[in-house]
Protein backbone atom coordinates (compact mmCIF):
# COMPACT_ATOMS: atom_id res chain seq x y z
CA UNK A 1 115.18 223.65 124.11
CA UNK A 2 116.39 220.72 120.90
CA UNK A 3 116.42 218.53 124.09
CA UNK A 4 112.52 218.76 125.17
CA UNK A 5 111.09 219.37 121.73
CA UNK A 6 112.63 216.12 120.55
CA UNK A 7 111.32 214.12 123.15
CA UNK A 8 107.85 215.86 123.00
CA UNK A 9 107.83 214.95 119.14
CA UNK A 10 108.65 211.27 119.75
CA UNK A 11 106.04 211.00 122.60
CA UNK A 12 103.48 212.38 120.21
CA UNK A 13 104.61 211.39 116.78
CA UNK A 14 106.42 208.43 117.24
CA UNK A 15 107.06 206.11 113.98
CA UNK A 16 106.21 209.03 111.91
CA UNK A 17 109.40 209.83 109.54
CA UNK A 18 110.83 212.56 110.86
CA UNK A 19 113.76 212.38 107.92
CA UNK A 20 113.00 210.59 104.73
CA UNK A 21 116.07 210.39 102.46
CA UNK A 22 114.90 208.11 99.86
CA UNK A 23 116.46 205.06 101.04
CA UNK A 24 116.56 205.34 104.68
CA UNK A 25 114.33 206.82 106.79
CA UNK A 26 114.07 208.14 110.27
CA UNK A 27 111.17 208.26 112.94
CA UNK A 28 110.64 210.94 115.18
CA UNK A 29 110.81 208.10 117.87
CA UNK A 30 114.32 206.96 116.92
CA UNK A 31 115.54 210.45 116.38
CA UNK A 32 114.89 211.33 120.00
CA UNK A 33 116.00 207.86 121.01
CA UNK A 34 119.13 207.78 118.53
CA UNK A 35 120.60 211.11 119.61
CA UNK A 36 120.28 210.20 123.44
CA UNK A 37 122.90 207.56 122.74
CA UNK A 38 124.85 209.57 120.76
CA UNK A 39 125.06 212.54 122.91
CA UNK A 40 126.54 209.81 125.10
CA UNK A 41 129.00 209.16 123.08
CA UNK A 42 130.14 212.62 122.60
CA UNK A 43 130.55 212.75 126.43
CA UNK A 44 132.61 210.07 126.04
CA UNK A 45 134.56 211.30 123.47
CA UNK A 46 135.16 214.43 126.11
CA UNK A 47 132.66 217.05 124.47
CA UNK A 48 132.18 219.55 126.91
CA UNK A 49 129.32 222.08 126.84
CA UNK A 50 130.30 224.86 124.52
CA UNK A 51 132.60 223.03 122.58
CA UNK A 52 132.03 223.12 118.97
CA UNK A 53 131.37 219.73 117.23
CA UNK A 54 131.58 220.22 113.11
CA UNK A 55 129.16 218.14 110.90
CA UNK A 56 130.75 217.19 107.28
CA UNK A 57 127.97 214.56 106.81
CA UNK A 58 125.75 213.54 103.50
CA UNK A 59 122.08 214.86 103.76
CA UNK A 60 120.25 211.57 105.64
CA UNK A 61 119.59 210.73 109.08
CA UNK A 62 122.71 210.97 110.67
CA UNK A 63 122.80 214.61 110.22
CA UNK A 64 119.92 215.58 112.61
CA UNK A 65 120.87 212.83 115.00
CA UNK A 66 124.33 214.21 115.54
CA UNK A 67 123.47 218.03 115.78
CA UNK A 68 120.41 216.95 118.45
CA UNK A 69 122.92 215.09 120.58
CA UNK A 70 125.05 217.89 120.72
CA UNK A 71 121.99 220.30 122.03
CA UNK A 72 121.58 217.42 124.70
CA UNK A 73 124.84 218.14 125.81
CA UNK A 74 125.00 221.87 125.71
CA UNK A 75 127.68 221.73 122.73
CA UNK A 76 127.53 223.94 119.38
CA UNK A 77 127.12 222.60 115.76
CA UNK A 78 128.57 223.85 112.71
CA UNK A 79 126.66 222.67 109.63
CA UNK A 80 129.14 222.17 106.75
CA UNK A 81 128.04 222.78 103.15
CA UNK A 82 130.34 220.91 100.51
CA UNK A 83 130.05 224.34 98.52
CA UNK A 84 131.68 226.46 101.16
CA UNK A 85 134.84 225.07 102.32
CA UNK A 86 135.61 226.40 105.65
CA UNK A 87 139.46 226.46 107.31
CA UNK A 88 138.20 224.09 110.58
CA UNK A 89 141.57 224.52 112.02
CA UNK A 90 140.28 228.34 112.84
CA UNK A 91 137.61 227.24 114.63
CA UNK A 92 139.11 224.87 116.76
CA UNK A 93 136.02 222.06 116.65
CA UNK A 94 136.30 219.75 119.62
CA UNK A 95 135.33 216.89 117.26
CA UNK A 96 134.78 216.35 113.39
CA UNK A 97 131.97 213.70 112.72
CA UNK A 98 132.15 213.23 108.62
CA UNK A 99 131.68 209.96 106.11
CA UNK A 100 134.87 208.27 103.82
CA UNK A 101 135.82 211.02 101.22
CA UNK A 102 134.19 214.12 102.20
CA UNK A 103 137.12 215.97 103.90
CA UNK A 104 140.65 216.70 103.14
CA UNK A 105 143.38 215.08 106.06
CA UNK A 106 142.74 216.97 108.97
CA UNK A 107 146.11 217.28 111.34
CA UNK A 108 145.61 218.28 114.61
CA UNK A 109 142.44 217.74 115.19
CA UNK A 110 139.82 214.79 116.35
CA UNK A 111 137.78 213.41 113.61
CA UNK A 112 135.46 210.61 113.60
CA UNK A 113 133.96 208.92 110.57
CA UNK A 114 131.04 207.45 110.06
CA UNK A 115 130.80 204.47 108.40
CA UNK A 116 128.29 205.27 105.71
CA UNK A 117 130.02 203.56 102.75
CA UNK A 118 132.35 204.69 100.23
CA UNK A 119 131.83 208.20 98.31
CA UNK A 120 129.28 207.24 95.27
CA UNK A 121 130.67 207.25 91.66
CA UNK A 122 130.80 210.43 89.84
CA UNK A 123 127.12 211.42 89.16
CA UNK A 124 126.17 209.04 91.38
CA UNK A 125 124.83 210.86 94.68
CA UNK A 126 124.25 209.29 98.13
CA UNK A 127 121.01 208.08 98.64
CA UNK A 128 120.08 206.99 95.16
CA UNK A 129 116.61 205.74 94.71
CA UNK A 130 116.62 201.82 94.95
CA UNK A 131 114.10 200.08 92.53
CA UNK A 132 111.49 199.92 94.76
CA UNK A 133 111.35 203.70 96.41
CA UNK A 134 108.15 202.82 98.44
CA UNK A 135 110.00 200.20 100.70
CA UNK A 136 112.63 201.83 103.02
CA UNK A 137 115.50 199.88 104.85
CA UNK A 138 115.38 200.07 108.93
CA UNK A 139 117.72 202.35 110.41
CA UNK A 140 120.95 200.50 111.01
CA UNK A 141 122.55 201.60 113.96
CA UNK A 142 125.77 200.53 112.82
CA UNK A 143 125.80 203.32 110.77
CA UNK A 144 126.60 205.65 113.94
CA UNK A 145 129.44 202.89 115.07
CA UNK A 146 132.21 204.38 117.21
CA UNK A 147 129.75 207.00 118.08
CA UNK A 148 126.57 205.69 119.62
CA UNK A 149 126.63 204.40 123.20
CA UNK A 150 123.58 202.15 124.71
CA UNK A 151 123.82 204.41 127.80
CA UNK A 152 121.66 207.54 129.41
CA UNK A 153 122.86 210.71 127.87
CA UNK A 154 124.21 213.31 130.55
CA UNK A 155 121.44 214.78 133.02
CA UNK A 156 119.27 217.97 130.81
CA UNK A 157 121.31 221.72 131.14
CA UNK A 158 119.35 223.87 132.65
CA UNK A 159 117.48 226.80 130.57
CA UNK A 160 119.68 228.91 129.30
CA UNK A 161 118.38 231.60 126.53
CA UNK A 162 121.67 232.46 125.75
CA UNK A 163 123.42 229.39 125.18
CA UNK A 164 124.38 228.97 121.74
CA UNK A 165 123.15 225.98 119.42
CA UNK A 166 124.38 226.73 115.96
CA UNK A 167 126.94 227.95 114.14
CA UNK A 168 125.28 228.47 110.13
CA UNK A 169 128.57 229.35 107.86
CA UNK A 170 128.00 231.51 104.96
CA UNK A 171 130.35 233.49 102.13
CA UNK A 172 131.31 236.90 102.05
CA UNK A 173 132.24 238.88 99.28
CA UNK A 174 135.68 238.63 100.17
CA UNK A 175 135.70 234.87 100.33
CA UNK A 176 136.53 234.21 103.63
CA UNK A 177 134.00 232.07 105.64
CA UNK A 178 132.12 233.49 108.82
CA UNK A 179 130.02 231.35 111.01
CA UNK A 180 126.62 233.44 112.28
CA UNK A 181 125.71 231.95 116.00
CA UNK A 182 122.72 231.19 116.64
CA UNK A 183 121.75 230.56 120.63
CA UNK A 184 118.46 228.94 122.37
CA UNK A 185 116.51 232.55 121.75
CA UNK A 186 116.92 232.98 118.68
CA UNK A 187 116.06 229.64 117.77
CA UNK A 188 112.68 229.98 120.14
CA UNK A 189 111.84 233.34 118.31
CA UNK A 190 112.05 231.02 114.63
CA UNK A 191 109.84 228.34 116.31
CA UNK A 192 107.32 230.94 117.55
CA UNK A 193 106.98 232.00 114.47
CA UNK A 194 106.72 229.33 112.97
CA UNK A 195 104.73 226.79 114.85
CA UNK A 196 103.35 229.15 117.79
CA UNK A 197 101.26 226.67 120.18
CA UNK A 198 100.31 224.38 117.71
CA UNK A 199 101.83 220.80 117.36
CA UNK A 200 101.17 218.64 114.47
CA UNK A 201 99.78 220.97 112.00
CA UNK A 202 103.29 220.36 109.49
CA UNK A 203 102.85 219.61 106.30
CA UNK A 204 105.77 216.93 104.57
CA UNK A 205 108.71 219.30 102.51
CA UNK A 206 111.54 218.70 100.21
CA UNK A 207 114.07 220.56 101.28
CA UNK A 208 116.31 222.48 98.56
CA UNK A 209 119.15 223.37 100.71
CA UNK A 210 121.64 221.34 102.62
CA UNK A 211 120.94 220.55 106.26
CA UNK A 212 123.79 222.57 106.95
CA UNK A 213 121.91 225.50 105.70
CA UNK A 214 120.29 228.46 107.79
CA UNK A 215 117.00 226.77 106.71
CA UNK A 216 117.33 223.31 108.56
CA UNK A 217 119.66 224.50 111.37
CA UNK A 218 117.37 227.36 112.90
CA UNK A 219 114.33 225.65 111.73
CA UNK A 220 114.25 222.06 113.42
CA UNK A 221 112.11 223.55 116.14
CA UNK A 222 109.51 223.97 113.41
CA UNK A 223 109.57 220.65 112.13
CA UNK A 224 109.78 218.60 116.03
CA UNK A 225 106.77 221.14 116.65
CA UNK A 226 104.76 220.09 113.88
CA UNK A 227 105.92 216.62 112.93
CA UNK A 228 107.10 217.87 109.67
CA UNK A 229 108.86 215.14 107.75
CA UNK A 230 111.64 216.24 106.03
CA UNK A 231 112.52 215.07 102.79
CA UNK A 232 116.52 215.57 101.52
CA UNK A 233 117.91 214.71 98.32
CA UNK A 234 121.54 214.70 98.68
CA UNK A 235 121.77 216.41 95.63
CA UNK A 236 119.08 218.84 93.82
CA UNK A 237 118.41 217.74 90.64
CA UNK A 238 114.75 218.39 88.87
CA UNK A 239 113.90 214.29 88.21
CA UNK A 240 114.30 213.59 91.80
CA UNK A 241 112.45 216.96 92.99
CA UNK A 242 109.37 215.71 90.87
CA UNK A 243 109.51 212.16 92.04
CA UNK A 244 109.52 212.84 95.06
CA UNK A 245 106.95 215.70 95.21
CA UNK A 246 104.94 213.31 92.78
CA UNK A 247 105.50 210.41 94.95
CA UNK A 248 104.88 211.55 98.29
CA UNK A 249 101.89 214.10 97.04
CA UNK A 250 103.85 216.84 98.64
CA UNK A 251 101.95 220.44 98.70
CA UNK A 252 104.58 222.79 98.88
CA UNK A 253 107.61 223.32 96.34
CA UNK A 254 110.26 224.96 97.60
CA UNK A 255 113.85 226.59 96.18
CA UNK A 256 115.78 228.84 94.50
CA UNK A 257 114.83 230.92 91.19
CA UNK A 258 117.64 228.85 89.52
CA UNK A 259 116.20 225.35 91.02
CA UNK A 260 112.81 226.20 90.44
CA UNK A 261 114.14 227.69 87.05
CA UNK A 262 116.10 224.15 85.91
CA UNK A 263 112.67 222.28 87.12
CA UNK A 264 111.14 224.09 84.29
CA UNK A 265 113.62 224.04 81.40
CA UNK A 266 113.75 219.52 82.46
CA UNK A 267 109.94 219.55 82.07
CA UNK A 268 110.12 221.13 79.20
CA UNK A 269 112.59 219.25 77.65
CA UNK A 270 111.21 215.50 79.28
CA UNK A 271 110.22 212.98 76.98
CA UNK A 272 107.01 211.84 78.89
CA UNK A 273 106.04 215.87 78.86
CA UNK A 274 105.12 217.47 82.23
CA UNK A 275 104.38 215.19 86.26
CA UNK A 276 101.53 215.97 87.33
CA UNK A 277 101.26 217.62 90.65
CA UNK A 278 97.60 217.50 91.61
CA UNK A 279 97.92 218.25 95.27
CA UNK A 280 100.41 220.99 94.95
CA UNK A 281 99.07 224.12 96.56
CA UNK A 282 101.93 226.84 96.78
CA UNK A 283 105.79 227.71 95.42
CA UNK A 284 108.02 229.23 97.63
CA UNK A 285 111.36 231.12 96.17
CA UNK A 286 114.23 231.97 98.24
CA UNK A 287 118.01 232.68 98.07
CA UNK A 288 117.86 235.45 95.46
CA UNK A 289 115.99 237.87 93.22
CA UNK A 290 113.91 235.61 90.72
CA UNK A 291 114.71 236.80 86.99
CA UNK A 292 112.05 238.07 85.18
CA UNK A 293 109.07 236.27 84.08
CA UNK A 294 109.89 233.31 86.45
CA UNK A 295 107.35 233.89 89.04
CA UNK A 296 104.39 234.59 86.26
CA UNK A 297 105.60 231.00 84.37
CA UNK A 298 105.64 229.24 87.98
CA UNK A 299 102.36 230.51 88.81
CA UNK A 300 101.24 229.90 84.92
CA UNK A 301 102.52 226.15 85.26
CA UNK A 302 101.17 224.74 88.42
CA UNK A 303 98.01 226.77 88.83
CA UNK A 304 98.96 228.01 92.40
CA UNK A 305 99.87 231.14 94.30
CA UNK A 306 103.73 231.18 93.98
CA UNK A 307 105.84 233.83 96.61
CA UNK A 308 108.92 235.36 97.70
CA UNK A 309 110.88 234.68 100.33
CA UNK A 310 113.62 236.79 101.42
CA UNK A 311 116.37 237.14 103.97
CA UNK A 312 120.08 236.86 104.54
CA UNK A 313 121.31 234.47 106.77
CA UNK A 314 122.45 236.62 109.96
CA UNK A 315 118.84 238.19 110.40
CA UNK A 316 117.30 234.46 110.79
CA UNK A 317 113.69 236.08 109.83
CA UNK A 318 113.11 237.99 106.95
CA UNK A 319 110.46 239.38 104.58
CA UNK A 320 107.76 237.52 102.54
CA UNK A 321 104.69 237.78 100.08
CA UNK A 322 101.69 235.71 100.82
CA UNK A 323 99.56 233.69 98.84
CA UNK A 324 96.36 236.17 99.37
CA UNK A 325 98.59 238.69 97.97
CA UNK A 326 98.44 240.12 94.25
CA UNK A 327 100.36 238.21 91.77
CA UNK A 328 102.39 241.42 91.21
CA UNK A 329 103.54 241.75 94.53
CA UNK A 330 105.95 238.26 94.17
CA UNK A 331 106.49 239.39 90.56
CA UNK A 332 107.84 242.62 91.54
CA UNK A 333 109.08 242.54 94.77
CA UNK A 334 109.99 240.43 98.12
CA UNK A 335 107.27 241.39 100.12
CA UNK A 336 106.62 243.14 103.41
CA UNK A 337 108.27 242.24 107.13
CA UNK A 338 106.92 238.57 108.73
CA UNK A 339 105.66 238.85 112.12
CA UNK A 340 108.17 240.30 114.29
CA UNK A 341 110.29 242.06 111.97
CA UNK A 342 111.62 245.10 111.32
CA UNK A 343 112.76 246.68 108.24
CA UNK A 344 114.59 249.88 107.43
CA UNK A 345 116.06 251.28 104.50
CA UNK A 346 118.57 253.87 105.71
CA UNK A 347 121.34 256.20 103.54
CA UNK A 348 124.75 256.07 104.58
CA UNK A 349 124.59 258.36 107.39
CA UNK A 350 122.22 256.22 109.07
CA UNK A 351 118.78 258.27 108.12
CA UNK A 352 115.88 256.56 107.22
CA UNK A 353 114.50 256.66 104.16
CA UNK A 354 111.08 257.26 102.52
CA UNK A 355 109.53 255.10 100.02
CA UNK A 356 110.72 255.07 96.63
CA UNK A 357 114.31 255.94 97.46
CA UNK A 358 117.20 253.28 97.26
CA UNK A 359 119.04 252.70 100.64
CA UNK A 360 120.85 249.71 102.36
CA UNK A 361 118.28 246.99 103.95
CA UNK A 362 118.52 246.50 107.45
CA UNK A 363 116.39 243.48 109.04
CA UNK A 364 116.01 243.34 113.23
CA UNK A 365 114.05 240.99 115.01
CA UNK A 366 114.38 238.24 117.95
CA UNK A 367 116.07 235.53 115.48
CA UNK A 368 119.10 238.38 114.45
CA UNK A 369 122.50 236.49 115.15
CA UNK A 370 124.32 236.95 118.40
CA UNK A 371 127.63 237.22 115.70
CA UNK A 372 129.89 235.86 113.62
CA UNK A 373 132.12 232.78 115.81
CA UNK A 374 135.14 233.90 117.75
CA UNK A 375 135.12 236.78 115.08
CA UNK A 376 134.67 240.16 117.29
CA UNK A 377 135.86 242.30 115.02
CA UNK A 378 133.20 241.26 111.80
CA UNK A 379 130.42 240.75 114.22
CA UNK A 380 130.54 245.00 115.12
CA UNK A 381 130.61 245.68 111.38
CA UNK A 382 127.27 244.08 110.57
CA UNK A 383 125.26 245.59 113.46
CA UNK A 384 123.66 249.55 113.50
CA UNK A 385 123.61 250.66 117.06
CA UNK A 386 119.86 250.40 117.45
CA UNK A 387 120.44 246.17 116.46
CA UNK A 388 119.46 246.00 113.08
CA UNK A 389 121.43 243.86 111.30
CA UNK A 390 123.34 244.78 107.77
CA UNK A 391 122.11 241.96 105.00
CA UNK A 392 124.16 243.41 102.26
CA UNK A 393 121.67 244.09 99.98
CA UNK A 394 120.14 247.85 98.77
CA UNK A 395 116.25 248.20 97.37
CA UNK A 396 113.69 250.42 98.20
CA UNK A 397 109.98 250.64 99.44
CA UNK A 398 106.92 251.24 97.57
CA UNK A 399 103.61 253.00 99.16
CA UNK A 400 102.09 249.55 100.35
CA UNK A 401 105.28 248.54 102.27
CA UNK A 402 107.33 246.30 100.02
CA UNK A 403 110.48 245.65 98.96
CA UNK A 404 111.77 245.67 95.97
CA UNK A 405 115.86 244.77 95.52
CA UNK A 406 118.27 246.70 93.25
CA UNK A 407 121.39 245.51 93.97
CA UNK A 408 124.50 244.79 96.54
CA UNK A 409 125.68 247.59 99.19
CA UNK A 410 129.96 247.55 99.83
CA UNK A 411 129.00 246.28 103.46
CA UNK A 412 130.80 242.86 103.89
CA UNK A 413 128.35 240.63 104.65
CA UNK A 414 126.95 237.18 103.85
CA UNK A 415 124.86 236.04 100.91
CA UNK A 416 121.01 235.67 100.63
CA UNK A 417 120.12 232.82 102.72
């Protein structure tokens, strides 16, 4: 599926930036181009289809590049997050790709590192704006060296629904990490959602989670589909957000109540007052309940609609409001199903409930996870028998449909994605 979107998006897009990180960036053209030599490589380091190949890269180019070769080849990527350590020895990776500094020794298993320069000073993230932002450095290829082979990739797999893609790791209450697999359907049912037939209709976004997050990892159909350029700070902080939404005249801002939070308190506290914004047109929040009074300031401050997102990160769809909706309805609650959703609030013995009563949230749809990796056991616990997936979370519905949160059920399951 990665395999013929790609090269549909360079045919059509071409030297449009598929991945802008600030310093470097990365054309749909060479992204297709780029990950047919390294899925080359990765046959040649003796990746087989099915193996799992870990990612412990910065946010930039080489992210993408890597987890589209490994589609090419039928293999599985595991996104890691630098904020949830994961034992790799459990998961037996067929190959670690990662830059200098970012991972403990390893023993026993094959790692390959980039060369993508030493680990920045202290407070000094990767990809720090030069002085002049507006001119970019050409991709160096040397940056994939030891990885990237001038050769054809493998033939294409044939189409297989069920082959899996992605391995998105999350925490559980208990600590211990569990990797939600997501295959070829699942990642179909997020682009039909979101792009459906069209191609080229994306708009440019920031995005305010790691690439390793369910949000990039499911969601690169979306952005081949619509030649959405995708714009990463290797670290969120609220200067950079505003520059880069200033600088690039970006019309969505997207992130978490505590990002979009810490984007207001620096404003507030900025010398040169507020950054304007003019073509700014909506505020997404995800990842959590917003504290109250945040959505009324956002909407207050930038004069737009500003809504809820919710989901956790095993149901790969989730619930929304929309920007027709009432201002209350993101103050007050997540919103009602997306397109091919279903939502239930159920009591412990399994009956549904009617509005206005608290229950445990249970999300089903075509993007649910096949399971937790080589975990059997967890993946049983956090599926009902009719395939609705546990997200951990208890709230209950009002008379229009919505969902308001109240809290955390004692199921073991991930975080809010």
């Amino acid at each position: 599926m990665l395999r013929l979107l790609a090269g549909e998006a360079a045919r059509r897009f071409g030297a449009r930036a598929a991945v802008d990180s600030g310093s470097l960036v990365l054309s749909f053209a060479d992204l297709d181009r780029l990950s047919d030599g390294v899925a080359a490589g990765l046959a040649h380091q003796g990746v087989r289809m099915g193996d799992l190949v870990a990612l412990a890269l910065p946010d930039g180019p080489e992210f993408p590049i890597c987890y589209l070769a490994a589609a090419k080849i039928g293999a599985i990527t595991a996104g890691l997050r630098p904020d949830r350590p994961v034992p790799l020895s459990r998961f037996d990776p067929a190959l670690v790709i990662t830059a200098p500094g970012l991972l403990p020794p390893l023993p026993g298993l094959d790692v390959l590192t980039l060369p993508l320069g030493e680990r920045p000073a202290r407070g000094e993230p990767y990809g720090a704006p030069q002085e002049d932002p507006s001119r970019h450095e050409p991709y160096d290829i040397g940056r994939l060296r030891g990885l990237h082979r001038a050769e054809r990739p493998p033939p294409p797999l044939p189409p297989d629904p069920w082959r899996p893609v992605a391995v998105v790791f999350t925490a559980t209450s208990s600590g211990a990490p569990k990797g939600a697999v997501f295959s070829n359907r699942q990642l179909e049912a997020v682009r039909a959602h979101g792009a459906g037939v069209r191609w080229g209709t994306g708009d440019a976004r920031l995005l305010s989670r790691p690439l390793g997050h369910l949000t990039f990892m499911t969601r690169l159909p979306v952005f081949l589909q619509t030649g959405r350029t995708a714009h990463v700070l290797l670290r969120w902080e609220p200067a950079a957000a505003l520059r880069v939404l200033a600088e690039h005249r970006l019309s969505v801002l997207q992130g978490t109540p505590a990002q979009l939070a810490g984007l207001l308190d620096h404003e507030n506290s900025r010398p040169g007052g507020r950054v304007e914004l003019p073509h700014l047109r909506l505020v997404l929040s995800g990842g959590g309940p917003p504290a109250d009074g945040l959505i009324r300031t956002l909407r207050e401050r930038f004069g737009v609609p500003v809504c809820n997102r919710y989901l956790c990160t095993e149901a790969g769809l989730g619930l929304g409001t929309r920007p027709e909706d009432p201002p209350e309805d993101a103050e007050h609650t997540v919103g009602r199903p997306r397109d091919g959703v279903n939502l239930a609030l159920r009591d412990p013995d399994g009956r549904a409930l009617p509005p206005g009563e608290i229950g445990e949230v249970l999300l089903r749809s075509g993007a649910v996870t096949d399971g937790y990796y080589r975990d059997p056991g967890a993946s049983a616990g956090i599926f009902t028998k009719d395939g609705f997936v546990r997200t951990g979370d208890t709230g209950y519905l009002d008379h229009a449909g919505r969902l308001s949160l109240v809290g955390r059920s004692s199921v073991d399951t991930q975080s809010r994605a």
